[in-house]
Protein backbone atom coordinates (compact mmCIF):
# COMPACT_ATOMS: atom_id res chain seq x y z
CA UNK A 1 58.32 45.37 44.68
CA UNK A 2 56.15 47.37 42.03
CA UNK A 3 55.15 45.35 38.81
CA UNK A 4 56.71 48.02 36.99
CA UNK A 5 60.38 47.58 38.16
CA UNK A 6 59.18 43.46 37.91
CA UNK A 7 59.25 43.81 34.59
CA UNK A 8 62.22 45.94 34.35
CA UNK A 9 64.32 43.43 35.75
CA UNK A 10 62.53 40.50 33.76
CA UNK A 11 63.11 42.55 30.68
CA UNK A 12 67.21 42.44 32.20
CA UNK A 13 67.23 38.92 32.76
CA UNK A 14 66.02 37.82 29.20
CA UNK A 15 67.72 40.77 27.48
CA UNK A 16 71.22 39.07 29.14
CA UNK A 17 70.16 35.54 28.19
CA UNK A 18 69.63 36.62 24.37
CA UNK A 19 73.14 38.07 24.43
CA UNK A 20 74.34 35.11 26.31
CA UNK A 21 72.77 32.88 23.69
CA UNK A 22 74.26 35.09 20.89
CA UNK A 23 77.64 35.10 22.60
CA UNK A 24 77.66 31.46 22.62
CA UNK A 25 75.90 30.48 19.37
CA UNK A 26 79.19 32.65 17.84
CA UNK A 27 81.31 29.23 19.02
CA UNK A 28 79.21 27.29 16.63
CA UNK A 29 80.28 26.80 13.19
CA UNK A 30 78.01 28.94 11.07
CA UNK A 31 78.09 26.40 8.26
CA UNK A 32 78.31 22.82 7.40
CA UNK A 33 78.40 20.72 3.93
CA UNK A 34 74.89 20.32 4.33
CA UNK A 35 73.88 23.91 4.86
CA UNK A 36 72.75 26.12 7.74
CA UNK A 37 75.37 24.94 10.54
CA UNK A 38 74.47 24.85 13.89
CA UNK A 39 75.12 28.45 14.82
CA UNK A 40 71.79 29.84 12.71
CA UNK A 41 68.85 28.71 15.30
CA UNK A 42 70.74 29.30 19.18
CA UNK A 43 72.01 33.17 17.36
CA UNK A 44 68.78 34.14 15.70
CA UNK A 45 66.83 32.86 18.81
CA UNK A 46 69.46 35.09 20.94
CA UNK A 47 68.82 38.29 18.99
CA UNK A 48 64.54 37.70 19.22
CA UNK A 49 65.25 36.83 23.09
CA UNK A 50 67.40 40.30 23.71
CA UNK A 51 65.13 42.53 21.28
CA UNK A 52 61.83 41.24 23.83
CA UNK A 53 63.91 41.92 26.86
CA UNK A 54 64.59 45.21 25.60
CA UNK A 55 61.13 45.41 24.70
CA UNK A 56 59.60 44.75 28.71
CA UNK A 57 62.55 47.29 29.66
CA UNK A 58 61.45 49.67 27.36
CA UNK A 59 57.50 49.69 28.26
CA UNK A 60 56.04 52.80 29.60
CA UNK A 61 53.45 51.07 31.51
CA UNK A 62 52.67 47.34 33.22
CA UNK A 63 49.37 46.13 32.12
CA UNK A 64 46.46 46.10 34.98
CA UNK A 65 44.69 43.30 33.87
CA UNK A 66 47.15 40.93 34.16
CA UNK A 67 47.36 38.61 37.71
CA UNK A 68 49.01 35.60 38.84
CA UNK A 69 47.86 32.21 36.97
CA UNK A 70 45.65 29.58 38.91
CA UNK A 71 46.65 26.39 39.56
CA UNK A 72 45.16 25.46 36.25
CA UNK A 73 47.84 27.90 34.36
CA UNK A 74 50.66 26.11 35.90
CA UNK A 75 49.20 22.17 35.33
CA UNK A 76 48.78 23.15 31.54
CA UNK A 77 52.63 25.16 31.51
CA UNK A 78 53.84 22.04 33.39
CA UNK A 79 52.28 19.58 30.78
CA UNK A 80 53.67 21.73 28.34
CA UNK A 81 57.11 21.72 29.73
CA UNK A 82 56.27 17.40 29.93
CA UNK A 83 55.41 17.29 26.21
CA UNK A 84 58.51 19.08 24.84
CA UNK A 85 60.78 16.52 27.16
CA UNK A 86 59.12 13.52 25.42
CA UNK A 87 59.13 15.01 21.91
CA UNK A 88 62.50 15.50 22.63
CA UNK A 89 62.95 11.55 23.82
CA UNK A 90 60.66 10.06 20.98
CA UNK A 91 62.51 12.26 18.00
CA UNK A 92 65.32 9.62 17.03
CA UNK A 93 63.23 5.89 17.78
CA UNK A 94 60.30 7.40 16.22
CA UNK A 95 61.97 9.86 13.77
CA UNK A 96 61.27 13.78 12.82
CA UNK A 97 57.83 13.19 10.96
CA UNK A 98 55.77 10.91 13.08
CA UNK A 99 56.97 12.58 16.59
CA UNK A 100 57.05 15.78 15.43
CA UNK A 101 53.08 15.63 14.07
CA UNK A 102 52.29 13.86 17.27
CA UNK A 103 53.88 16.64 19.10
CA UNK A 104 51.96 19.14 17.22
CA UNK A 105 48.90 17.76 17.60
CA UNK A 106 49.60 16.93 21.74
CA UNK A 107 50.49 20.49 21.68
CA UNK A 108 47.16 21.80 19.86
CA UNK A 109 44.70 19.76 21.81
CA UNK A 110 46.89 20.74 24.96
CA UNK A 111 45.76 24.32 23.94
CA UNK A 112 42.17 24.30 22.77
CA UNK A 113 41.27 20.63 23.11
CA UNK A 114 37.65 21.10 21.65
CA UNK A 115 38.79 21.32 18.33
CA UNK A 116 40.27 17.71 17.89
CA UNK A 117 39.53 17.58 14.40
CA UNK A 118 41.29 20.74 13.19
CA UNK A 119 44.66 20.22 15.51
CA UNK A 120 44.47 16.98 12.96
CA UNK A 121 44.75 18.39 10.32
CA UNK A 122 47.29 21.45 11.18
CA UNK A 123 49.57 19.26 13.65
CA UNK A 124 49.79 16.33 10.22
CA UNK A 125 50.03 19.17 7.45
CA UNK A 126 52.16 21.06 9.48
CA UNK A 127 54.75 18.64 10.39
CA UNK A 128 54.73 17.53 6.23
CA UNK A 129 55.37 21.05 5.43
CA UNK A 130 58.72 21.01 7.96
CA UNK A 131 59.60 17.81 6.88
CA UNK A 132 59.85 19.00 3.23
CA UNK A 133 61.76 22.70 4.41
CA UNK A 134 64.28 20.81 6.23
CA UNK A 135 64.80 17.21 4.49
CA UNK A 136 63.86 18.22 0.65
CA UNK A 137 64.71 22.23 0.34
CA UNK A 138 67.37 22.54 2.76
CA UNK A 139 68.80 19.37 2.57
CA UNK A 140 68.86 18.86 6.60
CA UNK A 141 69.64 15.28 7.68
CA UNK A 142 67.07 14.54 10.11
CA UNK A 143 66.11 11.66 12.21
CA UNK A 144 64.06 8.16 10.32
CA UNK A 145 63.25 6.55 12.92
CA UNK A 146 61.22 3.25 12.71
CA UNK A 147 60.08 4.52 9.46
CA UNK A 148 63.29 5.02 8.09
CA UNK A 149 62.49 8.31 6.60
């Protein structure tokens, strides 16, 4: 099969998944007493994940340069994949802030891991900064954890 009609039929396959998403994000109540309901992310992340499909459908060309990942690609997608499960484990016993700025900065270092003390900083200031969105502005219950907060 040509690359071209590859990504024709990727560009099917996540076009049909954002609809799918949006279909059944519409189940979801749109809003609870404490604000955004759980509707907002699964429908807004179904309309980005249709509007890319439609974007690889779309394409008038494949690009040349790109080739199959090395083993290496796949270890670091893998460890990716490894990272979001235990963020995903460690979010209520450790709550949102601590696990979330751990993820961050797993996730950073898992990415350019020569720059240790700059994932630091961006993987703490950047989990603060969501804390504050969610828990202070939006008003978001999220999980304490150990720390209680």
């Amino acid at each position: 099969m040509s690359p071209v009609v590859i990504a024709r039929l990727a560009g099917l396959v996540v076009t049909g998944l954002g609809v799918a998403a949006c279909i059944l994000a519409r189940r979801l109540p749109a809003q609870t007493g404490f604000g955004l309901g759980p509707a907002f992310l699964p429908f807004w992340t179904g309309i980005l994940l249709a509007a890319c499909g439609l974007w690889l459908c779309a394409r008038p060309v494949v690009d040349a340069e790109v080739t199959w990942p090395s083993a290496r690609g796949f270890a670091r997608a893998g460890s990716g994949f490894v990272l979001l499960v235990l963020y995903a484990l460690a979010l209520k016993p450790l709550g949102y802030l601590f696990s979330t700025a751990v993820f961050l900065v797993a996730g950073i270092l898992l990415l350019e891991p020569l720059r240790r003390v700059r994932a630091l900083v961006v993987g703490i200031a950047s989990a603060a900064f969501l804390f504050l969105i969610f828990r202070v502005w939006l008003r978001i219950p999220l999980p304490g954890g150990v720390l209680g907060w």
